[in-house]
PDB file of N, CA and C in Angstrom:
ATOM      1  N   UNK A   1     216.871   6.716 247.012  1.00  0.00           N
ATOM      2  CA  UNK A   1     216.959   7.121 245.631  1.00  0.00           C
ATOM      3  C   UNK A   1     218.343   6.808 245.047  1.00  0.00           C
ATOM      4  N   UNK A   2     219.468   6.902 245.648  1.00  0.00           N
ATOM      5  CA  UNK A   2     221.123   6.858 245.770  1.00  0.00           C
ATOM      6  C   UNK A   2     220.940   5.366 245.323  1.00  0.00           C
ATOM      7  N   UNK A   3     220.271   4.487 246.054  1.00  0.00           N
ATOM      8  CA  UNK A   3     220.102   2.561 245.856  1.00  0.00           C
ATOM      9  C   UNK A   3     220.159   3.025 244.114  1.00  0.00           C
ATOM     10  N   UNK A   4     218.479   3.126 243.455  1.00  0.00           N
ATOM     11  CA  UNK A   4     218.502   2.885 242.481  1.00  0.00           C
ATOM     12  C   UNK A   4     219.347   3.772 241.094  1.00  0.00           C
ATOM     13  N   UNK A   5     220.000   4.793 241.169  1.00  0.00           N
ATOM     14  CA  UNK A   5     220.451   4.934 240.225  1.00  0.00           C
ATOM     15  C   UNK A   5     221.855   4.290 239.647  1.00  0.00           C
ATOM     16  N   UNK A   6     222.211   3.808 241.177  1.00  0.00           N
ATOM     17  CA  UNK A   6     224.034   2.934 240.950  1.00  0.00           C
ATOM     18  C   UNK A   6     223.415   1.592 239.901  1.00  0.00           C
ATOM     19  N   UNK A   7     222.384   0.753 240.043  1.00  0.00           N
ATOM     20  CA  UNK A   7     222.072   0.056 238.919  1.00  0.00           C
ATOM     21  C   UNK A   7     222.373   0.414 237.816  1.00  0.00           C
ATOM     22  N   UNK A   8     221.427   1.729 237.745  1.00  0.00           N
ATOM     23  CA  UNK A   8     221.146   2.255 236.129  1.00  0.00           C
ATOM     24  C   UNK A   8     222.638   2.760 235.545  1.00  0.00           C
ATOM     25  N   UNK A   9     223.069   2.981 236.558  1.00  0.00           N
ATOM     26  CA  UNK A   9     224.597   4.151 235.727  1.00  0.00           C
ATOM     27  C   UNK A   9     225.581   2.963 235.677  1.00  0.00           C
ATOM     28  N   UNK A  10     225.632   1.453 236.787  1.00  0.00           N
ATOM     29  CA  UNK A  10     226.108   0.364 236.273  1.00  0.00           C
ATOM     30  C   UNK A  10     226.139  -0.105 235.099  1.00  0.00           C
ATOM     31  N   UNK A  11     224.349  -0.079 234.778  1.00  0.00           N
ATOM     32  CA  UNK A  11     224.375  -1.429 233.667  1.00  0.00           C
ATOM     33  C   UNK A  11     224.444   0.215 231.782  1.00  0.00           C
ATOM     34  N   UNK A  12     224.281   1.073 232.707  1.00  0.00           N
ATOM     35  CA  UNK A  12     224.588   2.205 231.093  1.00  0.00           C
ATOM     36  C   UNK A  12     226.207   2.005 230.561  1.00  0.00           C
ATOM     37  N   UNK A  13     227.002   2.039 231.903  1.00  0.00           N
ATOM     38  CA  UNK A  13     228.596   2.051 231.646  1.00  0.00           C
ATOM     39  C   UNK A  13     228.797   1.173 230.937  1.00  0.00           C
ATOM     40  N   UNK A  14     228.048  -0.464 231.580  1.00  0.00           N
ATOM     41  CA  UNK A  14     228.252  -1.904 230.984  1.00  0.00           C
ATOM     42  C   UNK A  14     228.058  -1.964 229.419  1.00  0.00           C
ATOM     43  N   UNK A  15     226.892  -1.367 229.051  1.00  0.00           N
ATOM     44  CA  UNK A  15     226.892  -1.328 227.776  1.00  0.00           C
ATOM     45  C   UNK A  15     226.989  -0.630 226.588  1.00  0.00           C
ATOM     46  N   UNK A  16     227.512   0.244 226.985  1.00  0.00           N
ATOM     47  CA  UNK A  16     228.501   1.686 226.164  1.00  0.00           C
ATOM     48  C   UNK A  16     229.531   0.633 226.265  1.00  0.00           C
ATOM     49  N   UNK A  17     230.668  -0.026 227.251  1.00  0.00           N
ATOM     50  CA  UNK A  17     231.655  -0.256 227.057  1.00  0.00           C
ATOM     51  C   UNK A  17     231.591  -1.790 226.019  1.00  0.00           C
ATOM     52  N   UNK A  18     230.301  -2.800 226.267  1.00  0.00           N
ATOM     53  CA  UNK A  18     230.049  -3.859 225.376  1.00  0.00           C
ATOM     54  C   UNK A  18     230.029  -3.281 223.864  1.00  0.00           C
ATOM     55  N   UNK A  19     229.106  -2.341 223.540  1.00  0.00           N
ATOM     56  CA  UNK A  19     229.028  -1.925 222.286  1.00  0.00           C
ATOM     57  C   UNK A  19     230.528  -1.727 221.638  1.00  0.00           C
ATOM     58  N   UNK A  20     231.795  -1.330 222.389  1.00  0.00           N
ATOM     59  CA  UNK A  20     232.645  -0.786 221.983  1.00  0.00           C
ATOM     60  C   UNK A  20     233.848  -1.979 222.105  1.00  0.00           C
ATOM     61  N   UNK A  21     233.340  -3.401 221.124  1.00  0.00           N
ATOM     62  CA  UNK A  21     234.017  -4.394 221.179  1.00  0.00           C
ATOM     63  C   UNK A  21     234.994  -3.994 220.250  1.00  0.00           C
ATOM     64  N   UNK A  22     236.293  -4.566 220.085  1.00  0.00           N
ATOM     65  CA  UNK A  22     236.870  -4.529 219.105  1.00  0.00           C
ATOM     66  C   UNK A  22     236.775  -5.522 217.612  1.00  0.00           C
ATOM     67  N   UNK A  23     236.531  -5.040 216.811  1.00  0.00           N
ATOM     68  CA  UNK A  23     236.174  -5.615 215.320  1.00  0.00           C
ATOM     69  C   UNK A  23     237.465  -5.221 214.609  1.00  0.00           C
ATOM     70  N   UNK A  24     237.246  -6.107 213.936  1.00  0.00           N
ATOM     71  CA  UNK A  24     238.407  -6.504 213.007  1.00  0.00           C
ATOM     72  C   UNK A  24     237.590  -7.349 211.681  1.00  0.00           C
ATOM     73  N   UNK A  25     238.224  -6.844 210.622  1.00  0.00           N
ATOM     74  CA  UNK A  25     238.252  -7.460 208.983  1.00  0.00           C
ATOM     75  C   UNK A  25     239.331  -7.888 208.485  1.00  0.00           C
ATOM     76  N   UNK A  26     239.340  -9.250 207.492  1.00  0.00           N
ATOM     77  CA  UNK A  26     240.262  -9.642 206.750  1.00  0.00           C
ATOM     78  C   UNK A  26     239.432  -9.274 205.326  1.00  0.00           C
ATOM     79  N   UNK A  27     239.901  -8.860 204.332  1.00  0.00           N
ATOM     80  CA  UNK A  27     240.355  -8.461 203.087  1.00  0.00           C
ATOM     81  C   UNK A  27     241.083  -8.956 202.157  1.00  0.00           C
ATOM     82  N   UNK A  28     240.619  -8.884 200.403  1.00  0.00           N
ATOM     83  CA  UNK A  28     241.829  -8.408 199.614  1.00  0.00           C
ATOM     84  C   UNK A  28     241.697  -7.507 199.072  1.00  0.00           C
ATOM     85  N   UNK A  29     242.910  -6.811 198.749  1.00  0.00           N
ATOM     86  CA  UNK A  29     243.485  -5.851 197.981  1.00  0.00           C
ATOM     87  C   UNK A  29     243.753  -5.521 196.579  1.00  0.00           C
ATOM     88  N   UNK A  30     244.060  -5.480 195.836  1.00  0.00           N
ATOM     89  CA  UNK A  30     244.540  -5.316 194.570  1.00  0.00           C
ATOM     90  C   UNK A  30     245.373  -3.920 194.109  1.00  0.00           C
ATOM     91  N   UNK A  31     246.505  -3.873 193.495  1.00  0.00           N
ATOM     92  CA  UNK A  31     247.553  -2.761 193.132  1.00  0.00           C
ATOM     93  C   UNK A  31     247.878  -2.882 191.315  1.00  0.00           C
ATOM     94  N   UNK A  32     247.502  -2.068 190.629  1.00  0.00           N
ATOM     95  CA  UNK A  32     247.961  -2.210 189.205  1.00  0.00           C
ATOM     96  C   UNK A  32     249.442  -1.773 188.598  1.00  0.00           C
ATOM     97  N   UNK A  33     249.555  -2.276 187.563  1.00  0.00           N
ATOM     98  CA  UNK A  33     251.472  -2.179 187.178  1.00  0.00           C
ATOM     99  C   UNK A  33     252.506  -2.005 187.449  1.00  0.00           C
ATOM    100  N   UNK A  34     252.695  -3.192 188.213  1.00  0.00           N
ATOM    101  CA  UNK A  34     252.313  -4.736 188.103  1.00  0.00           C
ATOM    102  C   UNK A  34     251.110  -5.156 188.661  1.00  0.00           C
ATOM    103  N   UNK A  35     250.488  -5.961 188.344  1.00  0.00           N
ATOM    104  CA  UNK A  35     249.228  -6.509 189.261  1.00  0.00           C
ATOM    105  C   UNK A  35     249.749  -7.024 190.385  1.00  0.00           C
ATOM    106  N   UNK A  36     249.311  -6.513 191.563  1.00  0.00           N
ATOM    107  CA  UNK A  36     249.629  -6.871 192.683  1.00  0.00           C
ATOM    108  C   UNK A  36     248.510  -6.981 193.868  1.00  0.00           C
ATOM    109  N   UNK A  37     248.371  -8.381 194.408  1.00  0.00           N
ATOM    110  CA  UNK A  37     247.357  -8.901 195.524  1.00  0.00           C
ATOM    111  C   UNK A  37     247.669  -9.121 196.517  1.00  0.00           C
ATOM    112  N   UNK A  38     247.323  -8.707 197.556  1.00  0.00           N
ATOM    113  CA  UNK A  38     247.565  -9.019 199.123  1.00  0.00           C
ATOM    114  C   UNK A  38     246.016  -9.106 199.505  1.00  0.00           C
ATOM    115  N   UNK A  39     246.325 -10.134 200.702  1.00  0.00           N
ATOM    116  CA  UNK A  39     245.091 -10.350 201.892  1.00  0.00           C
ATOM    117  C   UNK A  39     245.696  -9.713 202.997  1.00  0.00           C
ATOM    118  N   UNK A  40     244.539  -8.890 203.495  1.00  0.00           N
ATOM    119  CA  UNK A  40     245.203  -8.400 204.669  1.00  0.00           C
ATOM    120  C   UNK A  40     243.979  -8.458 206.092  1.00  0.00           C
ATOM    121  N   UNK A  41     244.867  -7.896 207.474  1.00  0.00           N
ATOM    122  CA  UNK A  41     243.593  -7.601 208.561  1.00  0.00           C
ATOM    123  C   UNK A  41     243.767  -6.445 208.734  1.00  0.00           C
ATOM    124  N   UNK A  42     242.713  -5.593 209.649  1.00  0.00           N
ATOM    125  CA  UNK A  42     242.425  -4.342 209.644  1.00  0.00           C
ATOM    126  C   UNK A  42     241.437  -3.909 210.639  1.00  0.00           C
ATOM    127  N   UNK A  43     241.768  -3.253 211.645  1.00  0.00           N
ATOM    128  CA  UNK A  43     241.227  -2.940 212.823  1.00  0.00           C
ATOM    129  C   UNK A  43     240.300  -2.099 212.342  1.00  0.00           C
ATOM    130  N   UNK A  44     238.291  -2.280 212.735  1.00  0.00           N
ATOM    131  CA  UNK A  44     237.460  -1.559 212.047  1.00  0.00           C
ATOM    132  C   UNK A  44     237.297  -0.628 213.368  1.00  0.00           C
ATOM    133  N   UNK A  45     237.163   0.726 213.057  1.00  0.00           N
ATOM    134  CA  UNK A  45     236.640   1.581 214.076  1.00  0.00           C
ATOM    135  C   UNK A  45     235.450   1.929 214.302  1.00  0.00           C
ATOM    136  N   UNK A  46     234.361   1.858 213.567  1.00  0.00           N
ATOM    137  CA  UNK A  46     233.301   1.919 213.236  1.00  0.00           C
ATOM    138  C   UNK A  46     232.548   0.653 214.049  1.00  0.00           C
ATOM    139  N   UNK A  47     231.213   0.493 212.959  1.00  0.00           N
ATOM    140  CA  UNK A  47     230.333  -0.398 213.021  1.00  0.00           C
ATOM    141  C   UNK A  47     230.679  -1.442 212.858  1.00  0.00           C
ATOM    142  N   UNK A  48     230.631  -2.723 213.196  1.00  0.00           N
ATOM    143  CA  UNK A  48     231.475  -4.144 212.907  1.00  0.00           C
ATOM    144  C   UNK A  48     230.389  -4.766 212.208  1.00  0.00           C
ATOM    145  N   UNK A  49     230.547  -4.695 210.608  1.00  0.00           N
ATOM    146  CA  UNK A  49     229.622  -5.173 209.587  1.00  0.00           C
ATOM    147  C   UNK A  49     230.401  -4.644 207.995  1.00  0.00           C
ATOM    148  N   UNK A  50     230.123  -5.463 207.356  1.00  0.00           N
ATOM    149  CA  UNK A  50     231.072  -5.883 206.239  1.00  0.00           C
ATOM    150  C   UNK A  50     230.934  -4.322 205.478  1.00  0.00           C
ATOM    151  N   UNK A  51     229.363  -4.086 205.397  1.00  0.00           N
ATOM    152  CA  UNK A  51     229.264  -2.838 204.518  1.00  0.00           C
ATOM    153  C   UNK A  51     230.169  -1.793 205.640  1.00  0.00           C
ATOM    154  N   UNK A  52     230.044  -1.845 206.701  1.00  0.00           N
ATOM    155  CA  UNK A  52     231.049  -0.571 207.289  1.00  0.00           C
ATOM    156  C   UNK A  52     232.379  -0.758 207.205  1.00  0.00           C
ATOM    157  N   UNK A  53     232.727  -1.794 207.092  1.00  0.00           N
ATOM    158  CA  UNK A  53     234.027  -2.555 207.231  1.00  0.00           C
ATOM    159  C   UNK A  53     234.985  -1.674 205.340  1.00  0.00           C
ATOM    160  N   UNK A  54     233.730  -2.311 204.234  1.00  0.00           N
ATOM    161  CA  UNK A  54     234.296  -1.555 203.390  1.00  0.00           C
ATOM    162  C   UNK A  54     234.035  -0.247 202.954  1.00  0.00           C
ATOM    163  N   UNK A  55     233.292   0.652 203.711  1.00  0.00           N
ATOM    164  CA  UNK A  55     233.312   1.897 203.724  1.00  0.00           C
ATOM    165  C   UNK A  55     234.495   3.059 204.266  1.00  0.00           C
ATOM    166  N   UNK A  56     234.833   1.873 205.668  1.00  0.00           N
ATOM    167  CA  UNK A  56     236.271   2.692 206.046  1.00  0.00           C
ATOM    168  C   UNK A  56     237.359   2.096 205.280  1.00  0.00           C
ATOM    169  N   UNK A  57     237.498   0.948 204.956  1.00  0.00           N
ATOM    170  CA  UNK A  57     238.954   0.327 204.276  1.00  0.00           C
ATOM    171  C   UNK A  57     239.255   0.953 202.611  1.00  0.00           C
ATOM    172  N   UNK A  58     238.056   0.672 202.160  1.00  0.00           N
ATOM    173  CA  UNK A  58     238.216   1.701 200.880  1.00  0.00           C
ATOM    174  C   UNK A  58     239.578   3.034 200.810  1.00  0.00           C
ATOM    175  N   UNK A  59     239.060   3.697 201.631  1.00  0.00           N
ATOM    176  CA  UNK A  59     239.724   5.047 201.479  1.00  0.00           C
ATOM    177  C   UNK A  59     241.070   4.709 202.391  1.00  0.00           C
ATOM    178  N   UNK A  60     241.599   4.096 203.122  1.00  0.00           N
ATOM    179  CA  UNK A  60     242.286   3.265 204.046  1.00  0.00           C
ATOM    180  C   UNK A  60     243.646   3.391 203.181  1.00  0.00           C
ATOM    181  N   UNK A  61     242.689   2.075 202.106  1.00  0.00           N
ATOM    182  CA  UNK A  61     243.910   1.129 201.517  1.00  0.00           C
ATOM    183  C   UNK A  61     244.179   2.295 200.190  1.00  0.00           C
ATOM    184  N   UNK A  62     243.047   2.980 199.634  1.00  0.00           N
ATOM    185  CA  UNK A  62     243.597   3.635 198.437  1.00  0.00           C
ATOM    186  C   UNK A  62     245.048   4.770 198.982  1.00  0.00           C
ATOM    187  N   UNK A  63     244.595   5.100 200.348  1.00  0.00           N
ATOM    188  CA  UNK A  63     246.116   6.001 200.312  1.00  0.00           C
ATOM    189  C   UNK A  63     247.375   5.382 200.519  1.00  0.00           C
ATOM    190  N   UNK A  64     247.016   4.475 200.159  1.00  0.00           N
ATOM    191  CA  UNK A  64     248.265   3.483 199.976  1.00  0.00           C
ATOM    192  C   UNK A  64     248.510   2.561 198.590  1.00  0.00           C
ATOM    193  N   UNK A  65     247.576   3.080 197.742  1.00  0.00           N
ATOM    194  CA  UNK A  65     247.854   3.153 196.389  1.00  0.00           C
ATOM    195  C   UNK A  65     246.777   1.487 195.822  1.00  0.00           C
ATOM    196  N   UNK A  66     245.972   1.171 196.950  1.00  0.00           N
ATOM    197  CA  UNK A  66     245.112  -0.645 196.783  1.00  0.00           C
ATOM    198  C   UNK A  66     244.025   0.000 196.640  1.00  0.00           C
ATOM    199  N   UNK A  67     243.149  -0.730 195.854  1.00  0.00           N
ATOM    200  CA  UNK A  67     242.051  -0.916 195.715  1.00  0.00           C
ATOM    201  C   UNK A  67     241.564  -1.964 196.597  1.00  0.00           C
ATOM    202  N   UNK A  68     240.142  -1.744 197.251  1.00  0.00           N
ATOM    203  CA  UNK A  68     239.649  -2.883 197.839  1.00  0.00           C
ATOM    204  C   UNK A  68     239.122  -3.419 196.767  1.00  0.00           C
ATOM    205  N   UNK A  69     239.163  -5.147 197.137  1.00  0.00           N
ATOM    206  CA  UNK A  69     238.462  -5.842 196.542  1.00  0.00           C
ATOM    207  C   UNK A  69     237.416  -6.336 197.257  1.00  0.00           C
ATOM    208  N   UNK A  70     237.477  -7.200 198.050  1.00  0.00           N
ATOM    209  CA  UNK A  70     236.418  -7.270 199.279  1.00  0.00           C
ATOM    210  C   UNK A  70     236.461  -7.503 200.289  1.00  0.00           C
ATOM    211  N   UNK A  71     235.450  -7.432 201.347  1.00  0.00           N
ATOM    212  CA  UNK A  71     235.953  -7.790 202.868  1.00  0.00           C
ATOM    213  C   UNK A  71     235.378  -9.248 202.975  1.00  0.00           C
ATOM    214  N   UNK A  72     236.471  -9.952 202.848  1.00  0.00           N
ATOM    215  CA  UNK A  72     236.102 -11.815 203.643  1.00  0.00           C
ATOM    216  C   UNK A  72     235.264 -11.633 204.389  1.00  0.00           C
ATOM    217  N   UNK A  73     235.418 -11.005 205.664  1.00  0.00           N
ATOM    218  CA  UNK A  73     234.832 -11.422 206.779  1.00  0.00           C
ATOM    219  C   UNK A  73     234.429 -10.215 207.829  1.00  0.00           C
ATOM    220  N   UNK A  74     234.552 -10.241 208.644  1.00  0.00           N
ATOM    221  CA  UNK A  74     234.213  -9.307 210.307  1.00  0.00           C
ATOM    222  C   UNK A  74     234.067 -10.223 211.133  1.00  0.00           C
ATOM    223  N   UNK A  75     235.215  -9.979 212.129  1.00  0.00           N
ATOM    224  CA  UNK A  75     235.326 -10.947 213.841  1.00  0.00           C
ATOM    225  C   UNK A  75     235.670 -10.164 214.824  1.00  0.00           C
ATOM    226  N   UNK A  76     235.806 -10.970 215.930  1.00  0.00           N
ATOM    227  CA  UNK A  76     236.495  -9.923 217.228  1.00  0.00           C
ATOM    228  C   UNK A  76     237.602 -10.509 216.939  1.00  0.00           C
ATOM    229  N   UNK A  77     238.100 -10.061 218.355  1.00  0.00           N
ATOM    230  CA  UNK A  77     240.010 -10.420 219.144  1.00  0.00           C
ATOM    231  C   UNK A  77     240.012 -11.988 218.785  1.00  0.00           C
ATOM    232  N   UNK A  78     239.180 -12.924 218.984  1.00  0.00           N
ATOM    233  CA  UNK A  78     239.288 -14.256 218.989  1.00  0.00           C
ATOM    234  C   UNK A  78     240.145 -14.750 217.426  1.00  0.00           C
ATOM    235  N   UNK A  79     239.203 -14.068 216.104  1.00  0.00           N
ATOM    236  CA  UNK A  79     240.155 -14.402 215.053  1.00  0.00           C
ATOM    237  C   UNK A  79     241.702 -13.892 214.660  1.00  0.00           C
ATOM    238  N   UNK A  80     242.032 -13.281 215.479  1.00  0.00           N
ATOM    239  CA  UNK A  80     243.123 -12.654 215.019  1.00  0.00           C
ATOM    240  C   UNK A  80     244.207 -13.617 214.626  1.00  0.00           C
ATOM    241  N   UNK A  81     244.394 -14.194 215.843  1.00  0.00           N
ATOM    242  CA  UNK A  81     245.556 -15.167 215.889  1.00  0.00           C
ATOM    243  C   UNK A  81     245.646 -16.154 214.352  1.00  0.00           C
ATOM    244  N   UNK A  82     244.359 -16.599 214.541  1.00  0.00           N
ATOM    245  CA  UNK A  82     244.674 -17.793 212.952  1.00  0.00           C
ATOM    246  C   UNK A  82     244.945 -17.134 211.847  1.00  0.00           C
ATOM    247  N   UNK A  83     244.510 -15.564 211.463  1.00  0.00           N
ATOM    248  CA  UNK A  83     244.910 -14.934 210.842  1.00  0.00           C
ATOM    249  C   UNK A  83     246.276 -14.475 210.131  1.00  0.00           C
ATOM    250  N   UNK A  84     246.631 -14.073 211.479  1.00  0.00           N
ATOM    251  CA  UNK A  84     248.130 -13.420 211.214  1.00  0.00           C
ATOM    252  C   UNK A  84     249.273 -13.928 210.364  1.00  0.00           C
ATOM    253  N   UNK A  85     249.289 -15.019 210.225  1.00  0.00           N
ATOM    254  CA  UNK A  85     250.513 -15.628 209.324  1.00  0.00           C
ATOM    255  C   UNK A  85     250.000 -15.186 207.821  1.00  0.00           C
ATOM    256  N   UNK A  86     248.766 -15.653 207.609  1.00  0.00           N
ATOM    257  CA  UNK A  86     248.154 -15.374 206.299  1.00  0.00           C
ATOM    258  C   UNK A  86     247.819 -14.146 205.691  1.00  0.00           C
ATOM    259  N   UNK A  87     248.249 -13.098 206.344  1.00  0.00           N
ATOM    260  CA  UNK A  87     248.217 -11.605 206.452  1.00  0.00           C
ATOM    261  C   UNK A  87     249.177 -11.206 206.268  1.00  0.00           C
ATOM    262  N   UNK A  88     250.334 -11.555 207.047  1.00  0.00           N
ATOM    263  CA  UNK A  88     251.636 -11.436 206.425  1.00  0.00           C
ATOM    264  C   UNK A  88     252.167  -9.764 207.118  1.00  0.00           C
ATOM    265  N   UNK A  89     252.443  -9.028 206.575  1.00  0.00           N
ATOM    266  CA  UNK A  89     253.549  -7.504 206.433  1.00  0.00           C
ATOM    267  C   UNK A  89     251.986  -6.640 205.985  1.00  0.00           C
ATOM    268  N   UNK A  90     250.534  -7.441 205.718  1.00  0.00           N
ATOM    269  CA  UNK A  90     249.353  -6.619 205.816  1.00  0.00           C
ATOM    270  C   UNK A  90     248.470  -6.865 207.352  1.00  0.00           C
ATOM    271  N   UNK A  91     249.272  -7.552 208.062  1.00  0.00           N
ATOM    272  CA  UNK A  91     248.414  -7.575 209.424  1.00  0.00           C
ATOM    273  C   UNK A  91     248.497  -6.288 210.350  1.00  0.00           C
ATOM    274  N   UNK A  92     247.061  -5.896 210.096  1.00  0.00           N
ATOM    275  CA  UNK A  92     246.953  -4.591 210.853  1.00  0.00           C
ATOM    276  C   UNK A  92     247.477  -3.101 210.016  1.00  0.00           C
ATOM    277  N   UNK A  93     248.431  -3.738 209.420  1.00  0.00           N
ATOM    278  CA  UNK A  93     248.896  -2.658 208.376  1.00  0.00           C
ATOM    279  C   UNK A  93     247.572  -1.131 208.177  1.00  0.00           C
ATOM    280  N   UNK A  94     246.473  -1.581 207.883  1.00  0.00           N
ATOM    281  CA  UNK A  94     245.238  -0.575 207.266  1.00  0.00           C
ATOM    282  C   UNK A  94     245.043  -0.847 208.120  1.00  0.00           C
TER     283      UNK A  94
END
C-alpha cells in the first residue's frame, strides 16, 4: 500500500509546485499634472492572465499615484531579461 501512495503524493507535490510558476506582466501607466507615462514589469501573484494581471496592478500602481492603462502582455522568468532595460526604474517596481 506504502508502493502506491509515494506516486500519488509525488506527482500532487509536482503539481501544486508547477501551478505555482512565476508570472510576470509588462504594462503602461499613466500619472496626471503633468502627464506622465511609464512602461513597466510587475511580478503577478495571482493567476497568470491579463484580466488577473490587471485586477492586481490596478490597485498596485494607484498607491503610487498611476493609473493603469493596460497590461501588454503575461510571461514567465524567460521574458524578463529583454524586458528590463525598457522598464527602466519601473522594473519590478509594482
Amino acid at each position: 500500500m506504502r508502493t502506491l501512495l509515494l506516486p500519488g503524493l509525488f506527482l500532487a507535490l509536482f503539481a501544486g509546485s508547477a501551478a505555482q510558476a512565476a508570472c510576470y506582466a509588462d504594462y503602461k501607466a499613466k500619472q496626471g499634472q503633468p502627464m506622465r507615462l511609464h512602461y513597466g514589469v510587475a511580478e503577478i501573484r495571482g493567476e497568470c492572465s491579463r484580466k488577473a494581471a490587471e485586477q492586481e496592478l490596478r490597485p498596485r500602481l494607484a498607491d503610487g499615484g498611476w493609473t493603469l492603462l493596460n497590461v501588454v502582455s503575461v510571461f514567465d522568468e524567460s521574458g524578463l531579461d529583454e524586458r528590463k532595460g525598457s522598464a527602466g526604474q519601473f522594473y519590478l517596481r509594482y
